[in-house]
Protein backbone atom coordinates (compact mmCIF):
# COMPACT_ATOMS: atom_id res chain seq x y z
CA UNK A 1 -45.04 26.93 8.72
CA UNK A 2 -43.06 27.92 11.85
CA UNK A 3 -39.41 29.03 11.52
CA UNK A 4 -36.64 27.89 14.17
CA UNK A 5 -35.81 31.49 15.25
CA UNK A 6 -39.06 33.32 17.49
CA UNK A 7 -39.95 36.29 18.93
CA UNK A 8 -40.98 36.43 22.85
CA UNK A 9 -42.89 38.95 24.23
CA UNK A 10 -43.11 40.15 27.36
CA UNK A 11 -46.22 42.05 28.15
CA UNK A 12 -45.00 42.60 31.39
CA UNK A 13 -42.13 44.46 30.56
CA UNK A 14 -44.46 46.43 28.48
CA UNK A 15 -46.41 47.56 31.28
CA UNK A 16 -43.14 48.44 33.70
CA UNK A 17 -42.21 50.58 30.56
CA UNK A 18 -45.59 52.67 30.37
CA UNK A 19 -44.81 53.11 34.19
CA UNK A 20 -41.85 54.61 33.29
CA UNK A 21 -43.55 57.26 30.64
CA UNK A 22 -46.45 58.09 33.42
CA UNK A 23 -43.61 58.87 36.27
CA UNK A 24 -41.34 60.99 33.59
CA UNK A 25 -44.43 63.17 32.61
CA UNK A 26 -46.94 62.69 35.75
CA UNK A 27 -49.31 65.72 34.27
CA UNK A 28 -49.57 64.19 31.00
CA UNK A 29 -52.35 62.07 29.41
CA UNK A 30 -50.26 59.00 27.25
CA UNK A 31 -50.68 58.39 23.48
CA UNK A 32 -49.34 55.06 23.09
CA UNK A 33 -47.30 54.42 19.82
CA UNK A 34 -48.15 51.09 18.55
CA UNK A 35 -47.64 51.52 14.73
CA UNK A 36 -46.08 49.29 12.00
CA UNK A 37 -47.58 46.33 14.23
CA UNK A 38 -46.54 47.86 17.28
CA UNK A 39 -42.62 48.06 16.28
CA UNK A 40 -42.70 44.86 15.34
CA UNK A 41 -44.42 43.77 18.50
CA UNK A 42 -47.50 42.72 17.41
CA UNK A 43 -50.47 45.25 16.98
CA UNK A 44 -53.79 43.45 18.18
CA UNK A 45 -51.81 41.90 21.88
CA UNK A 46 -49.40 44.74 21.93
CA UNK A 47 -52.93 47.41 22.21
CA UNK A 48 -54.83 44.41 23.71
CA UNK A 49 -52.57 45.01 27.18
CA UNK A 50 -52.35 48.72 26.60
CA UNK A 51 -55.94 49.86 25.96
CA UNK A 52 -57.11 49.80 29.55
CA UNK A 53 -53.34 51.38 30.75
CA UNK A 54 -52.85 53.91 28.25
CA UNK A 55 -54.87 57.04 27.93
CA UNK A 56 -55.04 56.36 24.10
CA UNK A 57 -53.35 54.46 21.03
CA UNK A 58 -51.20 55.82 18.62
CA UNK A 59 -50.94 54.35 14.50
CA UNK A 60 -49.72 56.04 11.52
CA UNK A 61 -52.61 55.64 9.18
CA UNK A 62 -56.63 54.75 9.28
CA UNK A 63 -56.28 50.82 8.23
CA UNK A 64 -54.02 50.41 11.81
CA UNK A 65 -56.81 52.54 13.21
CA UNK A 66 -59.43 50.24 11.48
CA UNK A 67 -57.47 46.82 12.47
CA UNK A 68 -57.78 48.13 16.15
CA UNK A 69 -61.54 48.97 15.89
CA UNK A 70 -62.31 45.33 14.17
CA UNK A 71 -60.63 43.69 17.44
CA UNK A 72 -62.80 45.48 19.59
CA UNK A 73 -59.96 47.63 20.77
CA UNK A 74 -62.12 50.74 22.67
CA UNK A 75 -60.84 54.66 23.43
CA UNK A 76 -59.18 57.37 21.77
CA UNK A 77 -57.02 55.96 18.86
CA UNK A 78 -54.86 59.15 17.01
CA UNK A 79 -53.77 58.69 13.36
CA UNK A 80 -50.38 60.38 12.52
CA UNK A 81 -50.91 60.97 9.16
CA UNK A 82 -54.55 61.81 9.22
CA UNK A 83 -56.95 60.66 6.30
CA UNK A 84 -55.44 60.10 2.76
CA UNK A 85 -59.47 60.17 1.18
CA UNK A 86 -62.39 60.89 1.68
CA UNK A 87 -63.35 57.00 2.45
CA UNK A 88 -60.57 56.93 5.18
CA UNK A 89 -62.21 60.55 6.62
CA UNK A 90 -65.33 58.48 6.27
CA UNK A 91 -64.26 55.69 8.22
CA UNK A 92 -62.45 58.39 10.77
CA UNK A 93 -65.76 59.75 11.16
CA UNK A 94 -67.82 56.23 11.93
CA UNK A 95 -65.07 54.83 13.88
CA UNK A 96 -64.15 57.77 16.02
CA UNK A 97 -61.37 58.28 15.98
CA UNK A 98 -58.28 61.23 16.09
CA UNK A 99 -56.91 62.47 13.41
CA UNK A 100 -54.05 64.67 12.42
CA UNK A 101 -54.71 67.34 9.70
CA UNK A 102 -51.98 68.27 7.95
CA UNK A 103 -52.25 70.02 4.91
CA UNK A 104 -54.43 71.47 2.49
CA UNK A 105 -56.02 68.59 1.16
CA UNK A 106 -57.16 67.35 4.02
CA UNK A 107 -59.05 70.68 4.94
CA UNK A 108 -60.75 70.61 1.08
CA UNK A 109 -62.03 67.20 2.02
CA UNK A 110 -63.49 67.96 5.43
CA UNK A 111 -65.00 71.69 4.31
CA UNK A 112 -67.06 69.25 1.98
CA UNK A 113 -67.75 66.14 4.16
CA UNK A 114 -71.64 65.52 5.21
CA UNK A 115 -71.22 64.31 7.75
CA UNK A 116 -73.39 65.01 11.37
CA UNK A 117 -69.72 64.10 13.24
CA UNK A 118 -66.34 64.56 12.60
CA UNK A 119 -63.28 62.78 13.83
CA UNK A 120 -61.29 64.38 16.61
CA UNK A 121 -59.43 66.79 14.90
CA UNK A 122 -55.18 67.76 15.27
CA UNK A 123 -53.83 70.06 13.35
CA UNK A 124 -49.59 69.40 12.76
CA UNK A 125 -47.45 72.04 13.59
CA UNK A 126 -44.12 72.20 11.37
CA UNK A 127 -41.91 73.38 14.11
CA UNK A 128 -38.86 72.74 12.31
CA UNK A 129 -38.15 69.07 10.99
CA UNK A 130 -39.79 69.84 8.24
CA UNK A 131 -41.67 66.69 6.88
CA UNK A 132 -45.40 67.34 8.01
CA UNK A 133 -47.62 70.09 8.79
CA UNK A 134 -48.61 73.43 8.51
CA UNK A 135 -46.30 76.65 8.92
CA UNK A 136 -46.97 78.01 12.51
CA UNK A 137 -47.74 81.44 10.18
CA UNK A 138 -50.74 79.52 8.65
CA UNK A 139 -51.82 78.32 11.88
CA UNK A 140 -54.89 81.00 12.77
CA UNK A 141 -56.26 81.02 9.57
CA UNK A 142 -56.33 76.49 9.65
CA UNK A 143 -57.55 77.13 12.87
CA UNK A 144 -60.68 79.24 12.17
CA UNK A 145 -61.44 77.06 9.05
CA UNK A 146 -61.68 73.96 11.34
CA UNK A 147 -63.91 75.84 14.08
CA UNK A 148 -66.19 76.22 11.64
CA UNK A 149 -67.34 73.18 10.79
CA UNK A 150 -69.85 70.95 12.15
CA UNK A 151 -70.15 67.92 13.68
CA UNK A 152 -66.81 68.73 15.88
CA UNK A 153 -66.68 66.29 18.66
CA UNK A 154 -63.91 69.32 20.55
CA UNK A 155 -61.73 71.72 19.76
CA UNK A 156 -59.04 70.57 17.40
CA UNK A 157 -55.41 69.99 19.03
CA UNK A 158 -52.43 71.08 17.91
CA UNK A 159 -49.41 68.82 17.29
CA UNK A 160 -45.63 68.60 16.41
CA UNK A 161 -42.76 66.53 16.48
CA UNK A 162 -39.20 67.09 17.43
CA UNK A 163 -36.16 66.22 15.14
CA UNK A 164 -33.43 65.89 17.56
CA UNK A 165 -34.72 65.02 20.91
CA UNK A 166 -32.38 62.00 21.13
CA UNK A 167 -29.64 64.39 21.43
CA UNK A 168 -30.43 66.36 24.62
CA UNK A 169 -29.75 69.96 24.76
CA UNK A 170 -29.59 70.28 20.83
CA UNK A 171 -30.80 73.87 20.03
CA UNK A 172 -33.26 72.70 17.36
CA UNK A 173 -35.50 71.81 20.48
CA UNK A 174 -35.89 74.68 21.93
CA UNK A 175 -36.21 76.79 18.71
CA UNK A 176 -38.73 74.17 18.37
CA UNK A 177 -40.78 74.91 21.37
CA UNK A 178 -40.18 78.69 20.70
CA UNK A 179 -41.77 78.24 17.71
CA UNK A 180 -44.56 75.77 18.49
CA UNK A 181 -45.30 78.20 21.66
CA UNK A 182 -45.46 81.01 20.16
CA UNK A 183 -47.65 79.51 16.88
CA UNK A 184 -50.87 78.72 19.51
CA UNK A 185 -50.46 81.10 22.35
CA UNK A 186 -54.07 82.23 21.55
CA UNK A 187 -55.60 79.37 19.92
CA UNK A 188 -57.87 77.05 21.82
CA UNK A 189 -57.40 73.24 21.75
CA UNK A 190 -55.05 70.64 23.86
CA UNK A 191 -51.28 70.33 23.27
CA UNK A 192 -49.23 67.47 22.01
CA UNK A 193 -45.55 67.41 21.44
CA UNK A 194 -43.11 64.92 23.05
CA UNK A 195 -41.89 61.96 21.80
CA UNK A 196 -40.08 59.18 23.66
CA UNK A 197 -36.74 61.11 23.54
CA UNK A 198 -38.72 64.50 24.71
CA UNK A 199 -40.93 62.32 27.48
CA UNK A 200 -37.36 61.20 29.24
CA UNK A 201 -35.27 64.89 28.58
CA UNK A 202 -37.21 67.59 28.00
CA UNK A 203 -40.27 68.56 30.44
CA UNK A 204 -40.97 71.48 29.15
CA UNK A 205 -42.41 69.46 25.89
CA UNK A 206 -44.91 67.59 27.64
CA UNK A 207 -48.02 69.49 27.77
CA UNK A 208 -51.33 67.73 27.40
CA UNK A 209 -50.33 64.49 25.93
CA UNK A 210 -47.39 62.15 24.99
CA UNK A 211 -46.43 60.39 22.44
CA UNK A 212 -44.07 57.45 23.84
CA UNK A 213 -43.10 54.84 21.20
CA UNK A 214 -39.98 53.15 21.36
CA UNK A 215 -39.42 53.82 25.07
CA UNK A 216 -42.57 51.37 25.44
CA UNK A 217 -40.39 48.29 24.02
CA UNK A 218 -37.67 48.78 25.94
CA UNK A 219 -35.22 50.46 23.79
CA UNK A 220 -33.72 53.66 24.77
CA UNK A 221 -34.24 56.69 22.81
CA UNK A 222 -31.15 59.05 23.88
CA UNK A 223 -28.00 58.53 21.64
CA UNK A 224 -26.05 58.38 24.84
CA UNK A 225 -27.89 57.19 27.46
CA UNK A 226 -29.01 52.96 27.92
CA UNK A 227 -31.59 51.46 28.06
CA UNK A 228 -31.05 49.82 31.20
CA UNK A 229 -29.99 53.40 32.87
CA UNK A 230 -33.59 54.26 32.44
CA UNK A 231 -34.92 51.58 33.83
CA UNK A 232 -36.96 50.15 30.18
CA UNK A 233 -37.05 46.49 30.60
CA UNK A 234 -36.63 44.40 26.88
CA UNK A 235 -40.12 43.49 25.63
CA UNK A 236 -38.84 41.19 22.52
CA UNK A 237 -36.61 38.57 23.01
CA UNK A 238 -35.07 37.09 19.83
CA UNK A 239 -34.02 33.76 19.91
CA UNK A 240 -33.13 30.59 18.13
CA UNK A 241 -31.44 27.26 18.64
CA UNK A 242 -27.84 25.95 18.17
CA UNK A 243 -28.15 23.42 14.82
CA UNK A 244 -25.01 22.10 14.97
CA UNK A 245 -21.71 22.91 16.60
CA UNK A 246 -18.30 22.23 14.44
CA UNK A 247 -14.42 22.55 15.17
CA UNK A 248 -12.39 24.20 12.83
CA UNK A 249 -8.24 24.48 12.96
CA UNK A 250 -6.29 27.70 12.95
CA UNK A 251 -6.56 29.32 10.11
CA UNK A 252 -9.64 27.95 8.41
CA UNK A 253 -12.48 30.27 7.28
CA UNK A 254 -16.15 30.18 7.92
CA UNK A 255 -19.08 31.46 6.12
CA UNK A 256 -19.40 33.36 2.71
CA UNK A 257 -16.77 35.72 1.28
CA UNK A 258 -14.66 33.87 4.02
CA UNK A 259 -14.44 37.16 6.39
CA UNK A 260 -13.76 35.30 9.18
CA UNK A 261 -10.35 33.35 9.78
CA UNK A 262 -9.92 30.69 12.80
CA UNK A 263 -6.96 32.62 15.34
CA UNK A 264 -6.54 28.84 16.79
CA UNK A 265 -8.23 25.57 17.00
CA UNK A 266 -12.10 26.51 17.62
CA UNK A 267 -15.72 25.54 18.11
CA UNK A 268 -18.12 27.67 15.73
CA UNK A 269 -21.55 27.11 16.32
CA UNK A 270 -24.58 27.36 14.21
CA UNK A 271 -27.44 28.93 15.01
CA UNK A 272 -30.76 28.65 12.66
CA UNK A 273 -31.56 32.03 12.28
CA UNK A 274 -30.53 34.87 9.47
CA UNK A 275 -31.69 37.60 7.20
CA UNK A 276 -34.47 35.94 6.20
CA UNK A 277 -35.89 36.00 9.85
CA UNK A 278 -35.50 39.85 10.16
CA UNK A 279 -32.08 39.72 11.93
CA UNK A 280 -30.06 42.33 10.12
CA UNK A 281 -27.39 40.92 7.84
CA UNK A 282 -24.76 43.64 8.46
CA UNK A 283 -23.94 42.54 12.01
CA UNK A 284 -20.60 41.27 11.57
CA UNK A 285 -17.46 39.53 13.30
CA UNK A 286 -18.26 40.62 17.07
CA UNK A 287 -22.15 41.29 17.34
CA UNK A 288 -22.52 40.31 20.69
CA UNK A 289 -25.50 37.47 21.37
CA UNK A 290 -25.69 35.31 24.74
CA UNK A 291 -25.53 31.54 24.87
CA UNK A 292 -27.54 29.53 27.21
CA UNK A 293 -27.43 33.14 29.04
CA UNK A 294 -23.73 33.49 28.48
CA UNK A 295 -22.14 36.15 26.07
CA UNK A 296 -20.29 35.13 22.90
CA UNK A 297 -20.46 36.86 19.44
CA UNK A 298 -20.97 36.39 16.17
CA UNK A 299 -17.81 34.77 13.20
CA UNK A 300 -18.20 35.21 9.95
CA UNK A 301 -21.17 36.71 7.75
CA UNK A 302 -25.04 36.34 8.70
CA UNK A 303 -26.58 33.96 5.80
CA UNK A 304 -30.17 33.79 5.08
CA UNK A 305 -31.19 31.10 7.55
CA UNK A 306 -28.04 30.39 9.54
CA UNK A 307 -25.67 32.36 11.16
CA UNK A 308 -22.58 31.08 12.94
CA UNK A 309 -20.88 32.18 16.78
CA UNK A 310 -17.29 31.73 18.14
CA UNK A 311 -18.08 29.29 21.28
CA UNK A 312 -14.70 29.70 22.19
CA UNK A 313 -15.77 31.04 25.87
CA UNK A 314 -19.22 29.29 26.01
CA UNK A 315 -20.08 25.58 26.90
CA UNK A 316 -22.72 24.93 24.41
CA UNK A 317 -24.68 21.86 22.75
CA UNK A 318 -26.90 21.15 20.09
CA UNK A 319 -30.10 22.26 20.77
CA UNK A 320 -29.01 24.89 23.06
CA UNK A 321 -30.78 28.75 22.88
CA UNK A 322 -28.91 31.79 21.73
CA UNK A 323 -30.69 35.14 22.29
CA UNK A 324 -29.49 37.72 19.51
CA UNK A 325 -31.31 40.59 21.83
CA UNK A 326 -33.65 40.65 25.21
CA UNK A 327 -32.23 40.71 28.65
CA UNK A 328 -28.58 39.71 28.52
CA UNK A 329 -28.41 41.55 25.34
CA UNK A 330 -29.41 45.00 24.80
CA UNK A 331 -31.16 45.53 21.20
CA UNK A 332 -29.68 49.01 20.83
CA UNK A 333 -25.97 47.40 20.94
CA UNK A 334 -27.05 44.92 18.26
CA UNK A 335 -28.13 47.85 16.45
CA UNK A 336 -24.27 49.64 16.97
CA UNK A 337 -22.76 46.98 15.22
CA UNK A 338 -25.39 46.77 12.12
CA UNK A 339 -24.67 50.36 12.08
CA UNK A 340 -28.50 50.91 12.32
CA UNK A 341 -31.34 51.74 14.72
CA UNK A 342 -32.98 49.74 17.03
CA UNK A 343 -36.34 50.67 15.59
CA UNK A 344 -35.57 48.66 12.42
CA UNK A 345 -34.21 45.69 13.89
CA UNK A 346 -37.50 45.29 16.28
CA UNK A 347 -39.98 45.94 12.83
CA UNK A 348 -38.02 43.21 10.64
CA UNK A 349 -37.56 40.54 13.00
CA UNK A 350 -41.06 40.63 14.52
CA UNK A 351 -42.81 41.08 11.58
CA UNK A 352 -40.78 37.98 10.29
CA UNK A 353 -41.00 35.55 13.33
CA UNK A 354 -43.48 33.93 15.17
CA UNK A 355 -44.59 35.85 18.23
CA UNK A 356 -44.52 33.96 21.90
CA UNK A 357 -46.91 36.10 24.41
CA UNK A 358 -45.57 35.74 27.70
């Protein structure tokens, strides 16, 4: 069953994106993030185009990993949360692949694995956000535990994450770095630490390998900064068609709770798309979307498979296209008014409608 509203996808745009991580951190070899189905983009196409453009993939857990391997998908794939078992080490193991170590557990369960090889091995640095990873005080002795084991395909890596990249020039970066630095100054194995935000504003983070994510899809990840000022081209395009297009009088309401009054005589049209598609239901009155390429916005409350627009300034028909976010509008505005991120709008709609490759 295919739903009005769909998600296109341009692979294109994908790869200009990538560009733009290479030229921001030229000495850098490129993780690319395509978790929770590749933001929404679709996992299997999304690290289809990317595997022979990217240095490596990134997921957040062994069953991505796994999904990638059963496609045929070949190269360095890094898991962000490591192995949960010892069936998902297992599987690590057999498949190859990276994997981040990041607490105790996880060490118990390789010490005992027999097993002639190991997965690539990176052990998580808690710098400061404080979610994963070891204290850089534990670091040496994690360190000499994982040299000792066999069947170590290199060195194990060292890995962190910032938690305020986005807002360039925050000091938790650099006590970040200071901290991260000073944790493996004499500890062998490659260096990862910058994330999209880091890749675009902070050089100093971007050592052996990056981690861009949502920089890939177009989105920009600086608070202040757009998209379109750095150059990331929209990879998803949401859009669906006009259903029907009514006229209302001054000072008649449309759509639930009745939130949004007529100023004057009007045409409201309605679009077949809502929560139930992934677009987020707290984009109110004024949530810009683009009609037949032209901007208009949104009247009234999104529904669950309908949505309604002011067509006041737009000459529109039945049938007509509306794009709720792509290239006349930017997904990270969208995401303003919904009082959200853009992450989450790009993971609910895509994983909700169908997926046109272009």
């Amino acid at each position: 069953m295919r739903r009005a509203a769909s998600a296109y996808i341009d692979l294109a745009a994908l790869g200009h994106n990538l560009t733009q991580a290479r030229r921001s951190a030229p000495h850098s070899r490129v993780v690319a993030m395509v978790k929770a189905d590749a933001y929404g983009h679709g996992l299997l196409n999304v690290a289809a185009y990317l595997a022979g453009r990217a240095d490596a993939l990134g997921v957040a857990c062994v069953p991505e990993a796994l999904a990638l391997r059963e496609a045929g998908i070949p190269g360095r794939i890094l898991v962000t949360q490591g192995f949960k078992n010892e069936d998902e080490l297992q599987a690590a193991s057999s498949q190859e692949l990276d994997v981040v170590v990041h607490e105790a557990h996880q060490l118990a369960l390789l010490e005992n694995a027999n097993s002639r090889r190991l997965p690539g091995l990176w052990i998580k640095v808690d710098s400061g956000m404080h979610r994963l990873g070891f204290v850089p005080e534990r670091l040496p002795q994690v360190h000499a535990a994982l040299m000792k084991l066999n069947g170590l395909p290199r060195p194990p890596g060292f890995v962190t994450h910032f938690a305020c990249a986005d807002e360039p020039g925050h000091p938790l970066s650099a006590t970040q770095l200071q901290r991260f630095d000073s944790a493996v100054a004499e500890l062998e194995g490659e260096h990862s630490m910058a994330n999209s935000a880091a890749v675009l504003s902070l050089p100093t983070a971007h050592r052996d390998w990056v981690r861009p994510g949502i920089m890939l899809y177009g989105s920009s990840p600086l608070l202040q900064t757009s998209a379109a000022e750095l150059d990331l081209r929209p990879v998803m395009s949401l859009r669906a068609p006009l259903i029907a297009i009514n006229r209302h009088r001054r000072g008649e309401s449309v759509g639930y709770g009745a939130t949004f009054t007529c100023p004057e005589d009007m045409p409201v049209g309605v679009v077949a798309i809502g929560y139930g598609d992934g677009y987020p239901r707290h984009a109110g009155t004024g949530t810009p979307v683009a009609v037949n390429g032209v901007r208009a916005v949104l009247a009234g409350r999104v529904s669950m498979d309908m949505l309604t627009v002011d067509l006041r300034e737009v000459g529109a028909q039945v049938g007509d296209e509306v794009e709720f976010w792509g290239r006349s509008v930017a997904v990270d505005e969208v995401a303003r008014h919904a009082q959200t991120i853009s992450y989450e709008l790009l993971c609910n709609a895509g994983s909700r409608s169908p997926k046109v490759y272009l």
